[in-house]
PDB file of N, CA and C in Angstrom:
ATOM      1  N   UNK A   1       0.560  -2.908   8.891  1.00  0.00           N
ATOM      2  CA  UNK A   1       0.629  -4.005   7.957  1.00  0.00           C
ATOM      3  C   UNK A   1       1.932  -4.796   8.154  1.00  0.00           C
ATOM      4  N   UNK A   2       2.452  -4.744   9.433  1.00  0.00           N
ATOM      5  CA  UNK A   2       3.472  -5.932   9.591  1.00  0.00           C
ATOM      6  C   UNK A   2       3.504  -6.945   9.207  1.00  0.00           C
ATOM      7  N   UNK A   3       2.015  -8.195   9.334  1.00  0.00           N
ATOM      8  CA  UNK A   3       1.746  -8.787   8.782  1.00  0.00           C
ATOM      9  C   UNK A   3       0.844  -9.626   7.912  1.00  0.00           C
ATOM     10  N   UNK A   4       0.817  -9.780   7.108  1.00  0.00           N
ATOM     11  CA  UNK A   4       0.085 -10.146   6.166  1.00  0.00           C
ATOM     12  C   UNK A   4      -0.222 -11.954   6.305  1.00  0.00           C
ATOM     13  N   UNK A   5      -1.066 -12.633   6.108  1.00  0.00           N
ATOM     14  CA  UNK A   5      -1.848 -13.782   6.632  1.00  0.00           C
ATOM     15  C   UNK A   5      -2.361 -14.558   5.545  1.00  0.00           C
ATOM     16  N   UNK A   6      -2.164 -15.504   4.926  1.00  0.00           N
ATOM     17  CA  UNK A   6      -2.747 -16.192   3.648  1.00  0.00           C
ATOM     18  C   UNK A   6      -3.116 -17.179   3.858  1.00  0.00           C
ATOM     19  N   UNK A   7      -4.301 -17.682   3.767  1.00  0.00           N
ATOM     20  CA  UNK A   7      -5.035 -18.927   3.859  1.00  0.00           C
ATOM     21  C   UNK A   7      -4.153 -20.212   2.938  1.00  0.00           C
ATOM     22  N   UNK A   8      -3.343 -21.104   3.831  1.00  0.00           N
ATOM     23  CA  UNK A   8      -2.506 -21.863   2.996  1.00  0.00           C
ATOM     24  C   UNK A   8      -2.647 -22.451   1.525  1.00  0.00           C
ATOM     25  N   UNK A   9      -4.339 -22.947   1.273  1.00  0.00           N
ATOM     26  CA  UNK A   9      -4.568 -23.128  -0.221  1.00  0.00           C
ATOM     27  C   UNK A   9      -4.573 -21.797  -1.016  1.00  0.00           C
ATOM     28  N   UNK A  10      -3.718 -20.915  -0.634  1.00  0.00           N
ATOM     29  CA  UNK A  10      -4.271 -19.567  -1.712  1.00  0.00           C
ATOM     30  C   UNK A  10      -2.545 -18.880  -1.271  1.00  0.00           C
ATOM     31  N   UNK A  11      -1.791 -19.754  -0.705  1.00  0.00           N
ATOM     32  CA  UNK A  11      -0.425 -18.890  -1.088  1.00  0.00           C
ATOM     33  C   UNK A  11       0.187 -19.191  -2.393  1.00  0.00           C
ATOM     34  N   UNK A  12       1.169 -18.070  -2.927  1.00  0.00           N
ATOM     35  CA  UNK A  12       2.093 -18.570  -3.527  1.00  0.00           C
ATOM     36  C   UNK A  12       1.097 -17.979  -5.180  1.00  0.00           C
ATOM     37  N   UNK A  13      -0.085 -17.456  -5.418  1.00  0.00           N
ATOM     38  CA  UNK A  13      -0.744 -17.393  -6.136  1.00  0.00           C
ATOM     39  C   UNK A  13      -0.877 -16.187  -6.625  1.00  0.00           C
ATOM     40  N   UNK A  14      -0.078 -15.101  -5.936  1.00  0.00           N
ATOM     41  CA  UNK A  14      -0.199 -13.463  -5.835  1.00  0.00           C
ATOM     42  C   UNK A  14      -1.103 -12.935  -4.968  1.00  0.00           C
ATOM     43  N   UNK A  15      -1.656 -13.544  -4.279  1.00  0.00           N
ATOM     44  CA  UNK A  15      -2.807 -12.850  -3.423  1.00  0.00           C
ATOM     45  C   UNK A  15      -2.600 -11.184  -2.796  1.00  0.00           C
ATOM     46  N   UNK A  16      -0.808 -11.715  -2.142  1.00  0.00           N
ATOM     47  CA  UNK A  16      -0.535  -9.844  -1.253  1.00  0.00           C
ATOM     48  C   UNK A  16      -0.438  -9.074  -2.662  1.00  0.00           C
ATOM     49  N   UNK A  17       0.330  -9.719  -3.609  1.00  0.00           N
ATOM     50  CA  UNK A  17       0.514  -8.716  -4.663  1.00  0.00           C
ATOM     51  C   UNK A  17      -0.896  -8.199  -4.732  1.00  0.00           C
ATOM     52  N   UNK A  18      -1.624  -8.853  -4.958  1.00  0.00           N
ATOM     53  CA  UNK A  18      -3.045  -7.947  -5.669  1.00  0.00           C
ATOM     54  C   UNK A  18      -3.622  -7.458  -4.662  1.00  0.00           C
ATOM     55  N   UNK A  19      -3.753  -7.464  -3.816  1.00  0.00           N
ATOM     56  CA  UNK A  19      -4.093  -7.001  -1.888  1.00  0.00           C
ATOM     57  C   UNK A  19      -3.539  -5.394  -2.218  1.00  0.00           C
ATOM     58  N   UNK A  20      -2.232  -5.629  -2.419  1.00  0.00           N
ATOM     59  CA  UNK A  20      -1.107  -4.244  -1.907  1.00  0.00           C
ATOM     60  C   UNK A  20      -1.171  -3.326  -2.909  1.00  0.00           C
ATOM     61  N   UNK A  21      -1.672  -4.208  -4.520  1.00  0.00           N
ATOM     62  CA  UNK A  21      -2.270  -3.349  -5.435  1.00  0.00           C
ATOM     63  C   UNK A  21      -3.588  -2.584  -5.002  1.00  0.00           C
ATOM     64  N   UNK A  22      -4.487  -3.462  -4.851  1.00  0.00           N
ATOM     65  CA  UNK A  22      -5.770  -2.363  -4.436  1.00  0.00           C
ATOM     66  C   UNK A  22      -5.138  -1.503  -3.336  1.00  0.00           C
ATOM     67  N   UNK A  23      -4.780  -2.077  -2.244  1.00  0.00           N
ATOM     68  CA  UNK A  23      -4.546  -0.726  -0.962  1.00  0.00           C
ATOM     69  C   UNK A  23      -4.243   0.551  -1.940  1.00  0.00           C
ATOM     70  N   UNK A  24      -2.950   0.138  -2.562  1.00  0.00           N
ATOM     71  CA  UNK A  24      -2.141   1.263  -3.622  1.00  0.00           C
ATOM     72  C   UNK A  24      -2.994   2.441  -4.395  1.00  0.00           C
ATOM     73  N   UNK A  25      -3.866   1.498  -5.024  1.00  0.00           N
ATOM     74  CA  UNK A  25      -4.786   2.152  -5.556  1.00  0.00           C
ATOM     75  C   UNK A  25      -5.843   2.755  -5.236  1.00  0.00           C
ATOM     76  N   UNK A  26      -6.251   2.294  -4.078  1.00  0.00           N
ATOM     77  CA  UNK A  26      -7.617   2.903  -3.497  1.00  0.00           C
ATOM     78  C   UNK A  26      -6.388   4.473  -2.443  1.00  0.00           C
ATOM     79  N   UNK A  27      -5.282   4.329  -2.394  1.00  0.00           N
ATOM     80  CA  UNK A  27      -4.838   5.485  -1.458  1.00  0.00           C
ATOM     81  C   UNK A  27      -4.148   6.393  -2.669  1.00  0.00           C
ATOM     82  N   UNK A  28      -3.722   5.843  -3.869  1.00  0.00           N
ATOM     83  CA  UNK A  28      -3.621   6.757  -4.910  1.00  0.00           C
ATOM     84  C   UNK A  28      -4.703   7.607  -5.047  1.00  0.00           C
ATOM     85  N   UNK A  29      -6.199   6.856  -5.479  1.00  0.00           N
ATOM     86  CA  UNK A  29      -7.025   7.757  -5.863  1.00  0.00           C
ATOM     87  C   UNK A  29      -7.679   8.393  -4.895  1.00  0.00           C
ATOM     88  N   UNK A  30      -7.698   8.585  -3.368  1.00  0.00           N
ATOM     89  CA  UNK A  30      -7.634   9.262  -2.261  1.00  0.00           C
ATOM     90  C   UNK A  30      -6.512  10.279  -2.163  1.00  0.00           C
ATOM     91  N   UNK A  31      -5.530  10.725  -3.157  1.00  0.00           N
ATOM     92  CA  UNK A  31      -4.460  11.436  -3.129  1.00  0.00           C
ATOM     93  C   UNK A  31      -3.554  11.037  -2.479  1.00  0.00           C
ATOM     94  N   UNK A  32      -3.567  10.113  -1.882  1.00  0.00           N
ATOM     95  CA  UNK A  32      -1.960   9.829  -0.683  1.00  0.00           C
ATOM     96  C   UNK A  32      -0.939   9.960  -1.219  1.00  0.00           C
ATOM     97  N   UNK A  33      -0.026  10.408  -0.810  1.00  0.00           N
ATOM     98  CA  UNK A  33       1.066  10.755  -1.471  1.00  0.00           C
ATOM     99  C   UNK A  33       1.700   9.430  -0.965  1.00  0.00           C
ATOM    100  N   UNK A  34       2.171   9.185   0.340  1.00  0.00           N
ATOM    101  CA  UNK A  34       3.315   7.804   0.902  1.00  0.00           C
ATOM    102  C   UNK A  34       2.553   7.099   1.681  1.00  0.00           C
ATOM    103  N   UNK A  35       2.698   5.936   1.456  1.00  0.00           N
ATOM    104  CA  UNK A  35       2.283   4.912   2.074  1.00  0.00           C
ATOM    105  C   UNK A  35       3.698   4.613   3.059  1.00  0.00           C
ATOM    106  N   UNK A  36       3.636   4.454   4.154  1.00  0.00           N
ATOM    107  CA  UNK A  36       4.265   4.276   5.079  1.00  0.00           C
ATOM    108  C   UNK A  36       4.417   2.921   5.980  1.00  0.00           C
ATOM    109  N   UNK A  37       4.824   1.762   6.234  1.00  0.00           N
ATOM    110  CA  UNK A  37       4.550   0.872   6.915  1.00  0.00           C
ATOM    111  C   UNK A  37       5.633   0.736   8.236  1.00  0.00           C
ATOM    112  N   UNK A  38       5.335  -0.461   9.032  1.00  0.00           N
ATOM    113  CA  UNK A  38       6.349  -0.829   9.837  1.00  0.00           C
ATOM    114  C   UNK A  38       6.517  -2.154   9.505  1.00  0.00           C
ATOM    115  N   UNK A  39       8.032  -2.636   9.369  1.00  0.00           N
ATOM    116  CA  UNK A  39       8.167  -4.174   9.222  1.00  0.00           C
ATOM    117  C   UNK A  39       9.292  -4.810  10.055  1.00  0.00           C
ATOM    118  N   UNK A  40       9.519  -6.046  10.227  1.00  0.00           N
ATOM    119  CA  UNK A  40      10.263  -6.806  11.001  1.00  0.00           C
ATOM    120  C   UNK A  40      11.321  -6.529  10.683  1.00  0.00           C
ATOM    121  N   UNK A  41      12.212  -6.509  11.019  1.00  0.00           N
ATOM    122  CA  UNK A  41      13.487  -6.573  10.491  1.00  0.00           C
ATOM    123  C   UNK A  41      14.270  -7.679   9.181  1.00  0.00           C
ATOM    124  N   UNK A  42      12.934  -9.519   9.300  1.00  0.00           N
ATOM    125  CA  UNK A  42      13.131 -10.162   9.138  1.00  0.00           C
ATOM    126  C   UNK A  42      12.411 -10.045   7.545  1.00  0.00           C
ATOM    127  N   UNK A  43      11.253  -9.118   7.319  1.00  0.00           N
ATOM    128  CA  UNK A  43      10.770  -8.783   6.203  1.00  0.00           C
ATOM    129  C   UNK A  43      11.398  -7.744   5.474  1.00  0.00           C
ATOM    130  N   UNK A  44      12.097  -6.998   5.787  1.00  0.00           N
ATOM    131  CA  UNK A  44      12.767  -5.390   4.756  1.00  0.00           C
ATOM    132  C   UNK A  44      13.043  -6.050   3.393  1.00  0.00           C
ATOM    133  N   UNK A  45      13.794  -6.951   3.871  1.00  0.00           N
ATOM    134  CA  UNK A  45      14.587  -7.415   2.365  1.00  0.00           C
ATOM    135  C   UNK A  45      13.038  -8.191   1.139  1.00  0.00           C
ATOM    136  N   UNK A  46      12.156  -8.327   1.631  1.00  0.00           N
ATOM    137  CA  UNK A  46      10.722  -8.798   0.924  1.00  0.00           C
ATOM    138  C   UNK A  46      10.090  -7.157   0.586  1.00  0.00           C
ATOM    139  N   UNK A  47       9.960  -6.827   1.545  1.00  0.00           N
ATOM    140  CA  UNK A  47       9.111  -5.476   1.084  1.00  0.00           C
ATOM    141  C   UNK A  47       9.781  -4.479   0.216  1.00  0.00           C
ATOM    142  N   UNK A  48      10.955  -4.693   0.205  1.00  0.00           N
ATOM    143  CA  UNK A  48      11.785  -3.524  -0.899  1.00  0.00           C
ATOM    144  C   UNK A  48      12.091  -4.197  -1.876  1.00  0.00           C
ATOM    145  N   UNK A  49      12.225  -5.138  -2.210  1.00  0.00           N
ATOM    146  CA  UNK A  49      12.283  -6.166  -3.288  1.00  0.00           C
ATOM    147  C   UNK A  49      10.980  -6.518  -4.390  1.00  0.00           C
ATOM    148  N   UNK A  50      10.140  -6.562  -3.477  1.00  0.00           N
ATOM    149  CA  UNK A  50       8.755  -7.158  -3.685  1.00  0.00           C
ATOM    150  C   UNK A  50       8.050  -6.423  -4.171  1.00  0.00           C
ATOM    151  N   UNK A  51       7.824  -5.243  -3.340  1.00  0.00           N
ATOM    152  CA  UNK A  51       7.081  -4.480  -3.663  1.00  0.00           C
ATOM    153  C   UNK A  51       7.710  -2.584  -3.503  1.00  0.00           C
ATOM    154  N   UNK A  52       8.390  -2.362  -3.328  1.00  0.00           N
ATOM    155  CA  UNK A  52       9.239  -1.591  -4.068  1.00  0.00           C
ATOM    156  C   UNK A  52       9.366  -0.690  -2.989  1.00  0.00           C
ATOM    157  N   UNK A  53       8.987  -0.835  -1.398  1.00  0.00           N
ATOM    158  CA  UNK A  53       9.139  -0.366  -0.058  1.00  0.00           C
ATOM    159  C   UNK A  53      11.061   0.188  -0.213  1.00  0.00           C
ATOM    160  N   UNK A  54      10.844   1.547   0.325  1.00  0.00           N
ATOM    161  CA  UNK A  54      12.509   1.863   0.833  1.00  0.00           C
ATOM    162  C   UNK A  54      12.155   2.337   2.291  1.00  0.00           C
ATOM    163  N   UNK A  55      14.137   2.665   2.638  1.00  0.00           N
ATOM    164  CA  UNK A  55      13.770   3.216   4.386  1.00  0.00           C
ATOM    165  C   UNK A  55      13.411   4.770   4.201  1.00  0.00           C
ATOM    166  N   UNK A  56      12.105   4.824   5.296  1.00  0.00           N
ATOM    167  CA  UNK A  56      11.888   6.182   5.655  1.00  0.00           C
ATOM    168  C   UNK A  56      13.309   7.492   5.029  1.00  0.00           C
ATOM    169  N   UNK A  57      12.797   8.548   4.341  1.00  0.00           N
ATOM    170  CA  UNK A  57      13.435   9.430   4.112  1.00  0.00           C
ATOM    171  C   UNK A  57      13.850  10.373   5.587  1.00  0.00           C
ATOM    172  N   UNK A  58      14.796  11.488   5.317  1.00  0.00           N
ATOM    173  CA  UNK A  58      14.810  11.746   6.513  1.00  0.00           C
ATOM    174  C   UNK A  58      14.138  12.863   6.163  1.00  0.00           C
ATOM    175  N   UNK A  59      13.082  13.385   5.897  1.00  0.00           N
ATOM    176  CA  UNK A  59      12.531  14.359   5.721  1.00  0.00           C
ATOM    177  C   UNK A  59      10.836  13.811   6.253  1.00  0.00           C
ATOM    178  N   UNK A  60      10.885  12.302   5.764  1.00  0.00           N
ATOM    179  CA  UNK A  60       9.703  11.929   6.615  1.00  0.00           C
ATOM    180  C   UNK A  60       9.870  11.521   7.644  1.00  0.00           C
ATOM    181  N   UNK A  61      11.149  11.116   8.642  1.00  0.00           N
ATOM    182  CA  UNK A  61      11.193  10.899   9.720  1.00  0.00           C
ATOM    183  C   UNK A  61      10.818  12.474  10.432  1.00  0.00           C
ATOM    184  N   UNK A  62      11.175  13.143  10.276  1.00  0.00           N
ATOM    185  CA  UNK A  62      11.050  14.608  11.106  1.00  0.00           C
ATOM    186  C   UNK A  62       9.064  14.585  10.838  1.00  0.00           C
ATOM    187  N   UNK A  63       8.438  14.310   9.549  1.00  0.00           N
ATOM    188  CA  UNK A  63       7.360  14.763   9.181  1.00  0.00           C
ATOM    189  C   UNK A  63       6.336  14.099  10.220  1.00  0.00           C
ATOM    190  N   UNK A  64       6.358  12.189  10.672  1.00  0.00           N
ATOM    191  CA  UNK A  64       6.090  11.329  11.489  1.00  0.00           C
ATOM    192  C   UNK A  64       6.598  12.093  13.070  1.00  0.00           C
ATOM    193  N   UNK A  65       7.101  12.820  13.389  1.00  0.00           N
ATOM    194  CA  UNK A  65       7.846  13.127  14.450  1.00  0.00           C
ATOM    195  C   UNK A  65       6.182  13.809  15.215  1.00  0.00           C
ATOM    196  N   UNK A  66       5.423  14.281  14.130  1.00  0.00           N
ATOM    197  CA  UNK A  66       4.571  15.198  14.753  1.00  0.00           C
ATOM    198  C   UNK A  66       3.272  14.500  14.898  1.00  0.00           C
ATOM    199  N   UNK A  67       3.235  13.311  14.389  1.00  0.00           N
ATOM    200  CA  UNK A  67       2.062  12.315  14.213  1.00  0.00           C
ATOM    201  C   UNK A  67       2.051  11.035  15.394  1.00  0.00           C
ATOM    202  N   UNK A  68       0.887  10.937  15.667  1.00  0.00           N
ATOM    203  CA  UNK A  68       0.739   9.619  16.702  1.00  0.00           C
ATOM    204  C   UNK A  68       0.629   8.115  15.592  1.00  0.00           C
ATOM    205  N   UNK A  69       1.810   7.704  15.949  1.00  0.00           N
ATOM    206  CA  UNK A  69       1.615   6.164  15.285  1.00  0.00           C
ATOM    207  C   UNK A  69       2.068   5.381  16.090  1.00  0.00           C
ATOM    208  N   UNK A  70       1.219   4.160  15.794  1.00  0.00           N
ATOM    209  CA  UNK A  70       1.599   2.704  16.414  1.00  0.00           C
ATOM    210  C   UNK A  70       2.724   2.487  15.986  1.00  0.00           C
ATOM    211  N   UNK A  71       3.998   2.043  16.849  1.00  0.00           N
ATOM    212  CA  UNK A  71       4.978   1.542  16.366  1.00  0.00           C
ATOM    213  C   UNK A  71       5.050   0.057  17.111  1.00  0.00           C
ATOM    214  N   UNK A  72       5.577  -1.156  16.651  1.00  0.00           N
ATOM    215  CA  UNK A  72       6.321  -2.509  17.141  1.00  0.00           C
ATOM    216  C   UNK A  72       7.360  -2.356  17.557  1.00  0.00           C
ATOM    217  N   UNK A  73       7.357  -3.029  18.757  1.00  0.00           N
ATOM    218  CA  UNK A  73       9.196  -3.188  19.317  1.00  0.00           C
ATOM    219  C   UNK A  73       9.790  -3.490  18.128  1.00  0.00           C
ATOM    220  N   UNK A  74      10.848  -2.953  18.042  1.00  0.00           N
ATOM    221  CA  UNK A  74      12.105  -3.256  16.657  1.00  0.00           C
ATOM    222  C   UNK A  74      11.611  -3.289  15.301  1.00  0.00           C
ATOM    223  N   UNK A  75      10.371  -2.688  15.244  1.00  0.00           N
ATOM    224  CA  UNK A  75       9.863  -2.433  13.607  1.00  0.00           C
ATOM    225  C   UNK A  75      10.878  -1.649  12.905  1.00  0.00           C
ATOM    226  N   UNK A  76      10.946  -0.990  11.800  1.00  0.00           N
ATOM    227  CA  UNK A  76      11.397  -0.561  11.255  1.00  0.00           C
ATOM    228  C   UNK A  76      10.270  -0.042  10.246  1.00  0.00           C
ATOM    229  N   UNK A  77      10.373   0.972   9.974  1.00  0.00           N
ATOM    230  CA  UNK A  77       9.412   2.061   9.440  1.00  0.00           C
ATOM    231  C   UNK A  77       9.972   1.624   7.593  1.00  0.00           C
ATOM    232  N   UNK A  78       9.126   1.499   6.406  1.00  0.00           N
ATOM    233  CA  UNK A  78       9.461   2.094   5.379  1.00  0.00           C
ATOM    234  C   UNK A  78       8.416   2.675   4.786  1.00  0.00           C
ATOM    235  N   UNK A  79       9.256   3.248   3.435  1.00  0.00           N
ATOM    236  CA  UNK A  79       8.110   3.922   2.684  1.00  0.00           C
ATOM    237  C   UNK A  79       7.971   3.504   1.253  1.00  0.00           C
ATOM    238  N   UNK A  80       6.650   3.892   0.213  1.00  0.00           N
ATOM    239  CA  UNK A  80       6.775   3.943  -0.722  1.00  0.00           C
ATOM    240  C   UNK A  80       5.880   4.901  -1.189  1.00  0.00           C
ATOM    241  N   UNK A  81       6.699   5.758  -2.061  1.00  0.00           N
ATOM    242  CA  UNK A  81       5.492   6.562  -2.721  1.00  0.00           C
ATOM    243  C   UNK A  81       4.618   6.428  -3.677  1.00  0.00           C
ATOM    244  N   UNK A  82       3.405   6.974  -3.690  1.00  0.00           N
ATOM    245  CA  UNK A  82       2.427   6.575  -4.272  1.00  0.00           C
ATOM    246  C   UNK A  82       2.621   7.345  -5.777  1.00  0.00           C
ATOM    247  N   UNK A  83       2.004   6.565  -6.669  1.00  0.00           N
ATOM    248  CA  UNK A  83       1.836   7.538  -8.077  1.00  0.00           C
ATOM    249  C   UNK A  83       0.616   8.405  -7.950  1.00  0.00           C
ATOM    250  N   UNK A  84       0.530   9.043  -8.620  1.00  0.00           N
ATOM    251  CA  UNK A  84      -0.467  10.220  -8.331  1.00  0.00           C
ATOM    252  C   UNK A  84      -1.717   9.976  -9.284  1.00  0.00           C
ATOM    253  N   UNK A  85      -2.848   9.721  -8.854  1.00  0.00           N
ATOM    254  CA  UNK A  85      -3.737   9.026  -9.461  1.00  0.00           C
ATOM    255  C   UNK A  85      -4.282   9.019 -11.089  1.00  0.00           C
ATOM    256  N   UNK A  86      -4.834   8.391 -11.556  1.00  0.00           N
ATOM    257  CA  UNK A  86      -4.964   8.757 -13.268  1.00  0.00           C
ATOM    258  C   UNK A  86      -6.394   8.805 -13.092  1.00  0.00           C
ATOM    259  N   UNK A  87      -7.290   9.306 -13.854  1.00  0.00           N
ATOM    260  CA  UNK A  87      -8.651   9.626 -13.830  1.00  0.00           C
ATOM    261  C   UNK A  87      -9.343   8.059 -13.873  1.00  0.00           C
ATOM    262  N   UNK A  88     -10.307   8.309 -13.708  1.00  0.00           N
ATOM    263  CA  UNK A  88     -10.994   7.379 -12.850  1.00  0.00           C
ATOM    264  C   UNK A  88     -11.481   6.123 -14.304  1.00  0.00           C
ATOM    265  N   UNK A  89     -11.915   6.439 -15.007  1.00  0.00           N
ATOM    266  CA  UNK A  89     -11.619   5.752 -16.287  1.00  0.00           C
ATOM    267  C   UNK A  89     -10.213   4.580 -16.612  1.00  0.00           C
ATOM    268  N   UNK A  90      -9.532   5.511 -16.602  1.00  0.00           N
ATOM    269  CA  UNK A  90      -8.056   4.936 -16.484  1.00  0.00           C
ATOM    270  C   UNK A  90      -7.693   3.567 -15.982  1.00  0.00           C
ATOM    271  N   UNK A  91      -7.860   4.431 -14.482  1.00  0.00           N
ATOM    272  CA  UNK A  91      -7.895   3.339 -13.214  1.00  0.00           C
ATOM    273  C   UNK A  91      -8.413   2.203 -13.577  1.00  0.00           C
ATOM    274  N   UNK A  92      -9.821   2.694 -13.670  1.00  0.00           N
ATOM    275  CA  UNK A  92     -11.005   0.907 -13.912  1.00  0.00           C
ATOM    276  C   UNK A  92      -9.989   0.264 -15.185  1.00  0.00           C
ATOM    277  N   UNK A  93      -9.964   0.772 -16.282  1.00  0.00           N
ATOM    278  CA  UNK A  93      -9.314  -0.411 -17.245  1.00  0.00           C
ATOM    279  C   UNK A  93      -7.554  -0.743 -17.033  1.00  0.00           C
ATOM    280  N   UNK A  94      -7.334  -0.365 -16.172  1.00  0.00           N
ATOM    281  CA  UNK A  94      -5.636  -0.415 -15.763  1.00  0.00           C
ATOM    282  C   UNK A  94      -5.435  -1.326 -14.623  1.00  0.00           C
ATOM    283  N   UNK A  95      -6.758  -1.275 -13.876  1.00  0.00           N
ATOM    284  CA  UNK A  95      -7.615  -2.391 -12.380  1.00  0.00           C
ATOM    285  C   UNK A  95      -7.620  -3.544 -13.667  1.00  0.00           C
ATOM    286  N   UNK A  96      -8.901  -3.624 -14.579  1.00  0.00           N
ATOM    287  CA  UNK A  96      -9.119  -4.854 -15.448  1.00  0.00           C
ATOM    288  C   UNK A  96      -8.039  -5.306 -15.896  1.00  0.00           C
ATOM    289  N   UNK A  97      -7.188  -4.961 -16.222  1.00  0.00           N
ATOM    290  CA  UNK A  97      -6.325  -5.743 -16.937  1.00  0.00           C
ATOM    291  C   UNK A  97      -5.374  -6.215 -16.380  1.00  0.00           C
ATOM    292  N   UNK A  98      -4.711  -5.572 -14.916  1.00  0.00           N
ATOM    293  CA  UNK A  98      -4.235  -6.273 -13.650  1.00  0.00           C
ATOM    294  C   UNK A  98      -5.126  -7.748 -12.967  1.00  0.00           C
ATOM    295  N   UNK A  99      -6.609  -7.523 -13.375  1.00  0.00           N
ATOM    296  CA  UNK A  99      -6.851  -8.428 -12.826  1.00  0.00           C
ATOM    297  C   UNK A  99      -7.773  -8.057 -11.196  1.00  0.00           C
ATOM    298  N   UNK A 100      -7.658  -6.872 -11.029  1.00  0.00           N
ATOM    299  CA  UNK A 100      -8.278  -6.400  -9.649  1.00  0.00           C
ATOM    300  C   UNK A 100      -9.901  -5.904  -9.676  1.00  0.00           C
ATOM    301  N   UNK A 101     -10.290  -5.793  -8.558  1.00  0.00           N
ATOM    302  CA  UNK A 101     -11.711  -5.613  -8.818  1.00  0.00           C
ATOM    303  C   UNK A 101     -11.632  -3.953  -8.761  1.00  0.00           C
ATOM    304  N   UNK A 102     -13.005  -3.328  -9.520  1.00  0.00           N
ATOM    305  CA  UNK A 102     -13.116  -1.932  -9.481  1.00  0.00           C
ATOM    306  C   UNK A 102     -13.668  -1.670  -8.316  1.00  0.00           C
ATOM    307  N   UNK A 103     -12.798  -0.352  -6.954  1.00  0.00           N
ATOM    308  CA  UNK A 103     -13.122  -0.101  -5.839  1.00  0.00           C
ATOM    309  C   UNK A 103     -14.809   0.276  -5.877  1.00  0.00           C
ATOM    310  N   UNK A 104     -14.982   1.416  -7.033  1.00  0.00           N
ATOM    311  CA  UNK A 104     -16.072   2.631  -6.482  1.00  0.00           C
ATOM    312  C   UNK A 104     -15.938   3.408  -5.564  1.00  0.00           C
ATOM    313  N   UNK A 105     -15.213   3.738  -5.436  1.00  0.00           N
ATOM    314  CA  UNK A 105     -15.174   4.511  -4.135  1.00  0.00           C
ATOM    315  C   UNK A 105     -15.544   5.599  -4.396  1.00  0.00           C
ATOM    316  N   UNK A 106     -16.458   5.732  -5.376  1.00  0.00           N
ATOM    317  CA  UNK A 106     -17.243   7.268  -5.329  1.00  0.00           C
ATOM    318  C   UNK A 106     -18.348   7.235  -4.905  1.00  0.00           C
ATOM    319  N   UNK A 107     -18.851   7.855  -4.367  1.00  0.00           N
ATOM    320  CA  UNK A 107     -19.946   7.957  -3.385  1.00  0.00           C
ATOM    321  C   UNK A 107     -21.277   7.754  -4.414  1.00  0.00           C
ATOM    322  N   UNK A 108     -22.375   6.979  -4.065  1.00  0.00           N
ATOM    323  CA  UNK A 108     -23.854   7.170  -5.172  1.00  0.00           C
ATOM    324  C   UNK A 108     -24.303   7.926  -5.201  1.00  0.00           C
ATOM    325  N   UNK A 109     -24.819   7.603  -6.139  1.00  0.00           N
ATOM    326  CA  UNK A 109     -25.628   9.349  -6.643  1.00  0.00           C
ATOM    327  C   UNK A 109     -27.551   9.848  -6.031  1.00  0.00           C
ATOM    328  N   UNK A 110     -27.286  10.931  -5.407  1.00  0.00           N
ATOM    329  CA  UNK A 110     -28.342  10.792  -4.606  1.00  0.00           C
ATOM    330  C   UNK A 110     -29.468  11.300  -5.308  1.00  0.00           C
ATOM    331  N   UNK A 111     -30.565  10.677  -4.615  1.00  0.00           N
ATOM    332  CA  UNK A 111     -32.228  11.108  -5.131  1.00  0.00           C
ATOM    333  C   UNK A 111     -32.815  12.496  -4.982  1.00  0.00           C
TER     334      UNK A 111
END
């Protein structure tokens, strides 16, 4: 998620905010603990500001040590941790009132 892309009539309106909310939320209620990105050097100061991104811990640099990831020339890795999900109820009216759509991401119910 280096970078993010906004159709010029739709910047400036919150769009990543509510984007980075669902991701958030759909990897909360998947259990993720950290969301992890790589960013420019020219973005850090947006993503930790913005949206509440810090630099890699050093406990997750060793943890990434054992994992295959895409990295960018001169990215810079951060993190943010995730809150730990609220029951699924929750979510939907905590989604509504943000304004986001409800994922479903529970599987249908079979015949």
């Amino acid at each position: 998620m280096p970078f993010i892309g906004t159709h010029e009539k739709h910047r400036g309106k919150g769009m990543c905010r509510k984007f980075m909310a669902i991701i958030e939320s759909a990897l909360s209620y998947l259990e993720v603990e950290n969301l992890v990105i790589p960013s420019s050097k020219e973005k850090v100061k947006s993503w930790k500001n913005s949206y509440g991104f810090q630099p890699i811990s050093h406990s997750m640099k060793n943890d990434l040590r054992d994992w295959n990831a895409l990295m960018f020339h001169d990215s810079i890795r951060l993190q943010k941790v995730l809150p730990i999900s609220k029951g699924r109820e929750d979510e939907q009216a905590e989604n509504k009132e943000r304004g986001l759509p409800d994922l479903n991401l529970e599987a249908p119910p079979s015949d």
